[in-house]
C-alpha atoms as a PDB file:
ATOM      1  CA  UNK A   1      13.002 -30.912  29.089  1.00  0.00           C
ATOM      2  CA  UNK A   2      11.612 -33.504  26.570  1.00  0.00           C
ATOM      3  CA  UNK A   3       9.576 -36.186  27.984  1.00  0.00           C
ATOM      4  CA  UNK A   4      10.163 -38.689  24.675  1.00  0.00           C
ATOM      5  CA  UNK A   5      11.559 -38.741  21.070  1.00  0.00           C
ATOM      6  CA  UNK A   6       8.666 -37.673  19.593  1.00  0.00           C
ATOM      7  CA  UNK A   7       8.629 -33.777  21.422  1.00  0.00           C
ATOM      8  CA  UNK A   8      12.217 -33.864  20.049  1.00  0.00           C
ATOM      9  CA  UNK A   9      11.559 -34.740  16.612  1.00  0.00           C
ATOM     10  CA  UNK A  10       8.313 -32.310  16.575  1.00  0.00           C
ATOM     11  CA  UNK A  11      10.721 -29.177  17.830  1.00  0.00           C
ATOM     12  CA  UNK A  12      13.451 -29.935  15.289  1.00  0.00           C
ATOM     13  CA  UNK A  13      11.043 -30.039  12.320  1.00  0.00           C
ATOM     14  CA  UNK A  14       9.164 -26.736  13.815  1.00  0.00           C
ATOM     15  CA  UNK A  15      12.824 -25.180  13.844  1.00  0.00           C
ATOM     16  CA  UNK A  16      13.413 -26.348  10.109  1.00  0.00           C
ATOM     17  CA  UNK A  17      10.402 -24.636   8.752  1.00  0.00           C
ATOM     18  CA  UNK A  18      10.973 -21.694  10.444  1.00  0.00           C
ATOM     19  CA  UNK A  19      14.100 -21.719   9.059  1.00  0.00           C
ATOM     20  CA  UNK A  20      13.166 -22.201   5.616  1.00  0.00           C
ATOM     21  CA  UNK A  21      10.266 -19.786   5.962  1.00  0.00           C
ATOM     22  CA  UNK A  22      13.463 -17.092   7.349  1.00  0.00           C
ATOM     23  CA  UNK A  23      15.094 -18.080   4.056  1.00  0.00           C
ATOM     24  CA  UNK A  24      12.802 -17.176   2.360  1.00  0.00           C
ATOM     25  CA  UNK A  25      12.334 -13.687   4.133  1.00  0.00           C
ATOM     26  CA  UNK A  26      15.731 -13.163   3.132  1.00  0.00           C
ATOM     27  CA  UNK A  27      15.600 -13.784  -0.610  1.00  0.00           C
ATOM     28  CA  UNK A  28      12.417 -11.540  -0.556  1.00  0.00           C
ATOM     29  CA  UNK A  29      14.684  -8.729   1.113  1.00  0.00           C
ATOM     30  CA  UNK A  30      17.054  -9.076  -1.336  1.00  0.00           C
ATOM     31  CA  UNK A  31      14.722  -8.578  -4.276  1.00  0.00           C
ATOM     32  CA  UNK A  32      13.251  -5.469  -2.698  1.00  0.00           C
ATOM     33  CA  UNK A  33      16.383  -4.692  -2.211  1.00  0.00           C
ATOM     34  CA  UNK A  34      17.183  -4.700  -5.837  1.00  0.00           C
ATOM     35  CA  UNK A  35      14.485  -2.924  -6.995  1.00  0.00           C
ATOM     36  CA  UNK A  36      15.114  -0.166  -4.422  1.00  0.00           C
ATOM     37  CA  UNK A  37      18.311   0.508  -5.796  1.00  0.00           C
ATOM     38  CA  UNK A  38      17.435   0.183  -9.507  1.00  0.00           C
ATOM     39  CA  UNK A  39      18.242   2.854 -11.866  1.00  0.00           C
ATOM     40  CA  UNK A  40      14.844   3.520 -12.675  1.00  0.00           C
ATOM     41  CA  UNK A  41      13.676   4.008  -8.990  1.00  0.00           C
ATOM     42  CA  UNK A  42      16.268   6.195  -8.415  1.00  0.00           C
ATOM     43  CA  UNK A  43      15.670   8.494 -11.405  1.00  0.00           C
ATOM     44  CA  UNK A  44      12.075   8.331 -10.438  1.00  0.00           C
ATOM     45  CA  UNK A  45      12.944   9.851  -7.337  1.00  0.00           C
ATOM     46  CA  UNK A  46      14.610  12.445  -8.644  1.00  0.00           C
ATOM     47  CA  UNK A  47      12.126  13.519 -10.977  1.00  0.00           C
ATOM     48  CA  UNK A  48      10.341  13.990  -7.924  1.00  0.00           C
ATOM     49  CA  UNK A  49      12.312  16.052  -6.452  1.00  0.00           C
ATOM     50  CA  UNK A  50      13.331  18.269  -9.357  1.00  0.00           C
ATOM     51  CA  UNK A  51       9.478  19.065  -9.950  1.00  0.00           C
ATOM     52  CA  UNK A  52       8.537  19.869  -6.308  1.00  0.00           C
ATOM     53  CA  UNK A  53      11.861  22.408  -6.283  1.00  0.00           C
ATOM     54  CA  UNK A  54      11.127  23.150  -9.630  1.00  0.00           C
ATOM     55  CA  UNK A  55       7.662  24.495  -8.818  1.00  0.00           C
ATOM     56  CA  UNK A  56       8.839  26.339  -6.100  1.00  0.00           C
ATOM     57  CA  UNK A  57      11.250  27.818  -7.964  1.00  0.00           C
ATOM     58  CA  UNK A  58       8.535  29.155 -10.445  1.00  0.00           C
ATOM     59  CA  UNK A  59       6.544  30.313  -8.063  1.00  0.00           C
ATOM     60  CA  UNK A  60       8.978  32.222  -6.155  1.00  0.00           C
ATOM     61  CA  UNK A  61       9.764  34.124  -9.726  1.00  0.00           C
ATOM     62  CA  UNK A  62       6.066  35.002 -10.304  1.00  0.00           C
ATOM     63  CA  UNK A  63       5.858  35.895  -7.021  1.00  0.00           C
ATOM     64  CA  UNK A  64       8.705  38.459  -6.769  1.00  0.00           C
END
């Protein structure tokens, strides 16, 4: 329980900064976000891939 006005009004700005600072959490989400699903980070990823099967491929024909 609050004992005056002031523990009130110290709690309610306390809950608007942490609001604000989840805000801002959230816009920073979103921008990773974005990038994750960019065109170029996807076609990065599956260059990746394509040259880790693609040297296993080759070396599976030298191999044999």
């Amino acid at each position: 329980m609050y004992t005056n006005l002031e523990e009130v009004e110290y709690d309610l700005k306390r809950l608007s900064l942490e609001r604000e600072i989840a805000l801002e959490e959230i816009k920073g989400l979103k921008q990773d976000v974005k990038e994750d699903l960019s065109p170029y980070s996807w076609m990065s990823t599956v260059m990746s891939a394509v040259k880790k099967y693609g040297i296993l491929y080759l070396i599976r024909k030298i191999t044999r």
